[in-house]
N, C-alpha and C. Protein backbone atom coordinates (compact mmCIF):
# COMPACT_ATOMS: atom_id res chain seq x y z
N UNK A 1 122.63 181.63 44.19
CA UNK A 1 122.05 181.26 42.93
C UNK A 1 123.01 181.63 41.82
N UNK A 2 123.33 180.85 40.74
CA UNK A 2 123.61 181.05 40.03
C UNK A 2 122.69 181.07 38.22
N UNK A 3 122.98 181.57 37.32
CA UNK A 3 121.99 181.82 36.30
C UNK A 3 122.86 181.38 35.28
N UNK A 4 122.98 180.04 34.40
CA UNK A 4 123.31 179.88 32.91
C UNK A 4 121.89 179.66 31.87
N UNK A 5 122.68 180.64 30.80
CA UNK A 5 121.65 180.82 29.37
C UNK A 5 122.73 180.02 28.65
N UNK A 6 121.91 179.36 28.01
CA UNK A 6 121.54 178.09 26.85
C UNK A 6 120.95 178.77 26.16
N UNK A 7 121.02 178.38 24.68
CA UNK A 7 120.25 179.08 23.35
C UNK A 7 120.15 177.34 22.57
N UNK A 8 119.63 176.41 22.53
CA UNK A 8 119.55 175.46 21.98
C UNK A 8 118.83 175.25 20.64
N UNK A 9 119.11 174.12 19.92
CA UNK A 9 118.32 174.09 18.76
C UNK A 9 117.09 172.90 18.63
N UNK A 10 116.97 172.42 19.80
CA UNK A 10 116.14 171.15 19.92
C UNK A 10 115.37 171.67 22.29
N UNK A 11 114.81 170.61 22.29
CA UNK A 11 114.16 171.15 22.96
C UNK A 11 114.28 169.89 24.35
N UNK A 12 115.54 169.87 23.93
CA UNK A 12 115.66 168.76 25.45
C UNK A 12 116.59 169.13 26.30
N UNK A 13 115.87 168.68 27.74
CA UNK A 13 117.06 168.84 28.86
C UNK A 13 116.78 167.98 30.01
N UNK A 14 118.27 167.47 30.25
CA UNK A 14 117.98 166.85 31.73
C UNK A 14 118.52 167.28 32.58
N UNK A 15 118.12 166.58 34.19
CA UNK A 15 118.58 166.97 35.08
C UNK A 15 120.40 166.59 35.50
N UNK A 16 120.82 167.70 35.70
CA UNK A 16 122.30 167.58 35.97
C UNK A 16 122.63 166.49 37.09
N UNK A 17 121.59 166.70 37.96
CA UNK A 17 121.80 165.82 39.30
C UNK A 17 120.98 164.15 39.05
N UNK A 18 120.04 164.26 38.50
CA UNK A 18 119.30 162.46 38.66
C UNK A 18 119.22 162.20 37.31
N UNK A 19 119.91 163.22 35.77
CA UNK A 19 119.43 162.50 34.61
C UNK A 19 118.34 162.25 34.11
N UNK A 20 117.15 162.57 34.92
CA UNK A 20 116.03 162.47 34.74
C UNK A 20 115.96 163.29 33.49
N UNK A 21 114.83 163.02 32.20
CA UNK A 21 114.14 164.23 30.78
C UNK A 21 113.43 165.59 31.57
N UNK A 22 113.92 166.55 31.86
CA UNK A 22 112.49 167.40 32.64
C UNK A 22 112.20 167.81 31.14
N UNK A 23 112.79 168.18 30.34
CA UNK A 23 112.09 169.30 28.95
C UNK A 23 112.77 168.15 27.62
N UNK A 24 111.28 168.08 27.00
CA UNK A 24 111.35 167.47 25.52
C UNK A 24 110.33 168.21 24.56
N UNK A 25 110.49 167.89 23.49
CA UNK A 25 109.34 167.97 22.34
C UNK A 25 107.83 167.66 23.03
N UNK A 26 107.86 167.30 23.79
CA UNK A 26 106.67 166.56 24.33
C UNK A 26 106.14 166.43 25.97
N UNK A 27 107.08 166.76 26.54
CA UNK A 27 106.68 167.14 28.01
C UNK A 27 107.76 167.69 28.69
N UNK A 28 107.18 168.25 29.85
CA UNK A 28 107.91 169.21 30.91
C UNK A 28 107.51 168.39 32.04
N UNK A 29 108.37 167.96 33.14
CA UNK A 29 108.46 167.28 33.92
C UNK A 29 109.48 167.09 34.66
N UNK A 30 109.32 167.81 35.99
CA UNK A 30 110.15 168.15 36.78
C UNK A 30 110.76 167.04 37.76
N UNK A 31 111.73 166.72 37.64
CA UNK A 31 113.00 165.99 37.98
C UNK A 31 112.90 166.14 39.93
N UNK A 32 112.94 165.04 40.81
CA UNK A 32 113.08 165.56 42.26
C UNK A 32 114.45 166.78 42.70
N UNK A 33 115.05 167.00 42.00
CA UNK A 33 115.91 167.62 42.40
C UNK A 33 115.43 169.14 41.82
N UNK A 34 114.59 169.44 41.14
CA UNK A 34 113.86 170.80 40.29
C UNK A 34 113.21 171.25 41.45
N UNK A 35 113.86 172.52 41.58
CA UNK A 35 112.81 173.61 42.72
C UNK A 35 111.91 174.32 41.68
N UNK A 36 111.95 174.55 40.24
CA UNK A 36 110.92 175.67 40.16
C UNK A 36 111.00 175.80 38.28
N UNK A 37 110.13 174.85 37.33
CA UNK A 37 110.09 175.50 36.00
C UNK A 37 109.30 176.47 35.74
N UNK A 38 109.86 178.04 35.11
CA UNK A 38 108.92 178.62 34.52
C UNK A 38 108.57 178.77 33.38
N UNK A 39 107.61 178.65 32.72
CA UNK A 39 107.62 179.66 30.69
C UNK A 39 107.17 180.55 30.57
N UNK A 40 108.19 181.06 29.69
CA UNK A 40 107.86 182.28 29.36
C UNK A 40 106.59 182.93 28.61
N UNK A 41 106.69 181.61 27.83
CA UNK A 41 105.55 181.55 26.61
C UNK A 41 104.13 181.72 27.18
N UNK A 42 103.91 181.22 28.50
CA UNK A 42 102.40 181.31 29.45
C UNK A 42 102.32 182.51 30.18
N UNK A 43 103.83 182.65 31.20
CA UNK A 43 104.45 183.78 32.17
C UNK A 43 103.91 183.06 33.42
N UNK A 44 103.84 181.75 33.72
CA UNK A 44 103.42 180.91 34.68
C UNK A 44 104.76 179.63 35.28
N UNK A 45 104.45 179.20 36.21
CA UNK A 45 105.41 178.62 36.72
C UNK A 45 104.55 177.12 36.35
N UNK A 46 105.18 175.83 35.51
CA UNK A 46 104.72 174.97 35.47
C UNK A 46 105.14 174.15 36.89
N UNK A 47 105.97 174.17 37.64
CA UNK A 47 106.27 173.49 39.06
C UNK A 47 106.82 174.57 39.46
N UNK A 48 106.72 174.21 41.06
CA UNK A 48 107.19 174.94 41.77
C UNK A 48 107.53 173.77 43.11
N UNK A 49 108.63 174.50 44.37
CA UNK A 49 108.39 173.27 45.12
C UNK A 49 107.65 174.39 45.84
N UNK A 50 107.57 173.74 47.13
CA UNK A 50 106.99 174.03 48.39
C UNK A 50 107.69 175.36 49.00
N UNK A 51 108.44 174.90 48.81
CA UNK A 51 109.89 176.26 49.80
C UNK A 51 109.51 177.73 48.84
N UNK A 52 109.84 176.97 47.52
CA UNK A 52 109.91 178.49 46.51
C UNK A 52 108.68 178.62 46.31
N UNK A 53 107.40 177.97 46.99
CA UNK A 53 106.09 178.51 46.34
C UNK A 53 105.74 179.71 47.48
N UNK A 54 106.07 179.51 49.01
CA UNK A 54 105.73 180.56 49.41
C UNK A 54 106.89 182.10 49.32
N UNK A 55 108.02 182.01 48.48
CA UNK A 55 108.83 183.29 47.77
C UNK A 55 107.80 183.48 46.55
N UNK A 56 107.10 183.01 45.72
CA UNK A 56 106.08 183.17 44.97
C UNK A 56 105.09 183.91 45.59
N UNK A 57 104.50 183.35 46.71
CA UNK A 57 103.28 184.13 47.18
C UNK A 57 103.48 185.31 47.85
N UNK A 58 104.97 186.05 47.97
CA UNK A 58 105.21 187.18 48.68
C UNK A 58 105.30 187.98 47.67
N UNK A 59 105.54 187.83 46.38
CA UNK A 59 105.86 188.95 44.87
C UNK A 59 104.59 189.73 45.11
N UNK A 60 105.26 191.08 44.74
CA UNK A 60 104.28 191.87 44.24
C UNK A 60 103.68 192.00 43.32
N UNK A 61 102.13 191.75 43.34
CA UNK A 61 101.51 191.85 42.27
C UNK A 61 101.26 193.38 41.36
N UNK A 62 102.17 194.25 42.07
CA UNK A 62 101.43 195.48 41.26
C UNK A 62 102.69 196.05 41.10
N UNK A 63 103.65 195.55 41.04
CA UNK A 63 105.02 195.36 40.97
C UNK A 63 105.24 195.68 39.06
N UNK A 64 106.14 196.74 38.89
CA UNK A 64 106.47 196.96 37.24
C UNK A 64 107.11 195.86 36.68
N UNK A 65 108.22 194.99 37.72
CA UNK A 65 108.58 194.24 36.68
C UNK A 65 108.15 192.49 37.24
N UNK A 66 108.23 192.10 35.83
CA UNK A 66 107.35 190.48 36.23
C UNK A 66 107.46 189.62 37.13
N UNK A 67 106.97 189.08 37.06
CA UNK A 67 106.33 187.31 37.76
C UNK A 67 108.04 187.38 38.27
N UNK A 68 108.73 186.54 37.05
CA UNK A 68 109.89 186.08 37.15
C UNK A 68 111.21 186.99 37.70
N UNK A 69 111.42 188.08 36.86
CA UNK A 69 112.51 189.25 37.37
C UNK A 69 112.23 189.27 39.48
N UNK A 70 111.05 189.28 39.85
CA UNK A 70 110.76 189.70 41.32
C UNK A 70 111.43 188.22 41.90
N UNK A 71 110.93 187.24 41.11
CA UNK A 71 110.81 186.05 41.97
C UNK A 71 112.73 185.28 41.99
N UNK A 72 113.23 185.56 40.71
CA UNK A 72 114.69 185.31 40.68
C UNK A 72 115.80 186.63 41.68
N UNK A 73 114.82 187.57 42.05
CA UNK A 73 115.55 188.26 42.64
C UNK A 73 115.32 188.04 44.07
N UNK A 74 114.38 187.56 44.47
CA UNK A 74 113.91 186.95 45.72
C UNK A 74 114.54 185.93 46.28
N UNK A 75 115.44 185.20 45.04
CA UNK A 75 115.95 183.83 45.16
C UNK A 75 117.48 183.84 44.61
N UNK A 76 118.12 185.28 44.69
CA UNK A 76 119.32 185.35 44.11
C UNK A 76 120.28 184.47 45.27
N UNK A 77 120.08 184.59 46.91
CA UNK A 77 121.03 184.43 47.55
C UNK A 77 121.05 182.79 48.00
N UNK A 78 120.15 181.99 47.50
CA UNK A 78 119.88 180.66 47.54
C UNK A 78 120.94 180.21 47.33
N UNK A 79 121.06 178.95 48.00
CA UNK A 79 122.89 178.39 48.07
C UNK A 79 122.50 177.45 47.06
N UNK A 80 123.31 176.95 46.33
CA UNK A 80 123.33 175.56 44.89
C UNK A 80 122.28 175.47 44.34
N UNK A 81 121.16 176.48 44.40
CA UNK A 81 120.44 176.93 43.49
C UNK A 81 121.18 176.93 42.01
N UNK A 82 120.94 176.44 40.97
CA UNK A 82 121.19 176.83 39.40
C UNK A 82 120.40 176.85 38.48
N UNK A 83 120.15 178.35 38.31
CA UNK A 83 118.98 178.69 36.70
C UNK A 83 119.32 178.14 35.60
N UNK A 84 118.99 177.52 35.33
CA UNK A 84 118.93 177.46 33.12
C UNK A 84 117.79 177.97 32.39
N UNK A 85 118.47 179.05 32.17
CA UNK A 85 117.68 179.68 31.11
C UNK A 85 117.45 179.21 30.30
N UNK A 86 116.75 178.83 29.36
CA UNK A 86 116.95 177.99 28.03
C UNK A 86 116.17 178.56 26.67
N UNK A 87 116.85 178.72 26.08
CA UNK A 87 115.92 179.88 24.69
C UNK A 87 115.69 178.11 23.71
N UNK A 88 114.51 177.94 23.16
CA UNK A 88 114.52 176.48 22.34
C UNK A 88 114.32 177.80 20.89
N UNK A 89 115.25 177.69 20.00
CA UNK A 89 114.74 178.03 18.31
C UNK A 89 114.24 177.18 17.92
N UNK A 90 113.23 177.60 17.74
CA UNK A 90 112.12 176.56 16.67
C UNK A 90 111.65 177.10 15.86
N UNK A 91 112.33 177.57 14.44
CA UNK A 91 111.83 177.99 13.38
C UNK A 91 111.94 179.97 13.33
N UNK A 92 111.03 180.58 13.18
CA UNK A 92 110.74 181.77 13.69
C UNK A 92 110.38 182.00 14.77
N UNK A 93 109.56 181.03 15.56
CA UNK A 93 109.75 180.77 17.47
C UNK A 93 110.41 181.04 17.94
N UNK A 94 111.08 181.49 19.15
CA UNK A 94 111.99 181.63 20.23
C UNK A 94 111.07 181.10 21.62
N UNK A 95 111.33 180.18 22.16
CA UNK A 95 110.67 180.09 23.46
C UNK A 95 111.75 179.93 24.68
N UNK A 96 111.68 180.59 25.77
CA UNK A 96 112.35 180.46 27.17
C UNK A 96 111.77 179.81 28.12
N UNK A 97 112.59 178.48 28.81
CA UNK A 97 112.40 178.28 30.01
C UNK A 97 113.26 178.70 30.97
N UNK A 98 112.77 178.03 32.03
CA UNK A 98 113.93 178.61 33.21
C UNK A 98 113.35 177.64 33.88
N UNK A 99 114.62 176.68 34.24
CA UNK A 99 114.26 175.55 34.93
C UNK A 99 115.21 175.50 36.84
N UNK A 100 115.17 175.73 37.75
CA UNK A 100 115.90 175.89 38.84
C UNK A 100 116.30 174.41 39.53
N UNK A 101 117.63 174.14 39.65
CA UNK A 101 117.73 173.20 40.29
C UNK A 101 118.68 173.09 41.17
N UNK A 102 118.12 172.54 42.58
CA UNK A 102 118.97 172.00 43.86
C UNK A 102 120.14 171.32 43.67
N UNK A 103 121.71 171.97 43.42
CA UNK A 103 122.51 171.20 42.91
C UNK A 103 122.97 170.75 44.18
N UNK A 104 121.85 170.33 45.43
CA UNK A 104 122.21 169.34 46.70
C UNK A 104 121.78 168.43 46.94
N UNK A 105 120.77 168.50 45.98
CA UNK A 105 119.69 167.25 46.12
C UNK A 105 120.36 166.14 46.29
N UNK A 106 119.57 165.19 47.18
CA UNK A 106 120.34 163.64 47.12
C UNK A 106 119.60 162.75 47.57
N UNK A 107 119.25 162.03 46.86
CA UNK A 107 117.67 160.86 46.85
C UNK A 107 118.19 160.22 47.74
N UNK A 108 117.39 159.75 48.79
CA UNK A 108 117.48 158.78 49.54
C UNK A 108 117.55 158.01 49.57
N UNK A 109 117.75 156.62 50.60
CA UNK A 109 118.69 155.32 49.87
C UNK A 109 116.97 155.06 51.14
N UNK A 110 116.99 153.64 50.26
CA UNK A 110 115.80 152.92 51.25
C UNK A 110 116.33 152.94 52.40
N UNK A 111 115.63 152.94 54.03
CA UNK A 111 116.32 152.23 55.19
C UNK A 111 116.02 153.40 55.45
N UNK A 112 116.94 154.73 54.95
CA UNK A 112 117.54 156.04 55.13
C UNK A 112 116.36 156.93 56.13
């Protein structure tokens, strides 16, 4: 796994791999190649896939440090895993996502 922080001034992002919008002014929407958005702003995971939902269901709940710190450390040794952190300024706001994506992903061709 690797982890890049972004500090942006607008609130968009796409996916590196399909181009897909996952984060706008207006929706969060996870891209096929997205293993896992979290916010900070809730402390909830808006997607998750399948693989990383059961590293989710092994965190400790009585665990000092959060949701996220347990669950990115659970998922440090993941191969082409890549975090984006993303801080959006909006005014006196600060909000963080953290969006994870499969930089192996590779959509299938019909036939395939």
């Amino acid at each position: 796994m690797q982890q890049i922080t972004l500090t942006l001034d607008h609130g968009n992002f796409f996916c590196p791999i399909t181009g897909q919008n996952i984060l706008s002014s207006e929706n969060c929407e996870a891209s096929p190649a997205t293993d896992f958005i979290y916010l900070d702003e809730i402390g909830e995971f808006a997607h998750i896939s399948d693989d990383l939902a059961e590293v989710q269901d092994s965190l400790d709940d009585d665990s000092d440090e959060s949701e996220l710190d347990q669950f990115l450390a659970a998922v440090k040794g993941t191969k082409n895993l890549v975090v984006f952190s993303i801080t959006v300024n909006n005014g006196p706001f600060s909000n963080a996502v953290h969006v994870g994506i499969n930089m192996d992903y590779c959509e299938e061709e019909d036939g395939e």
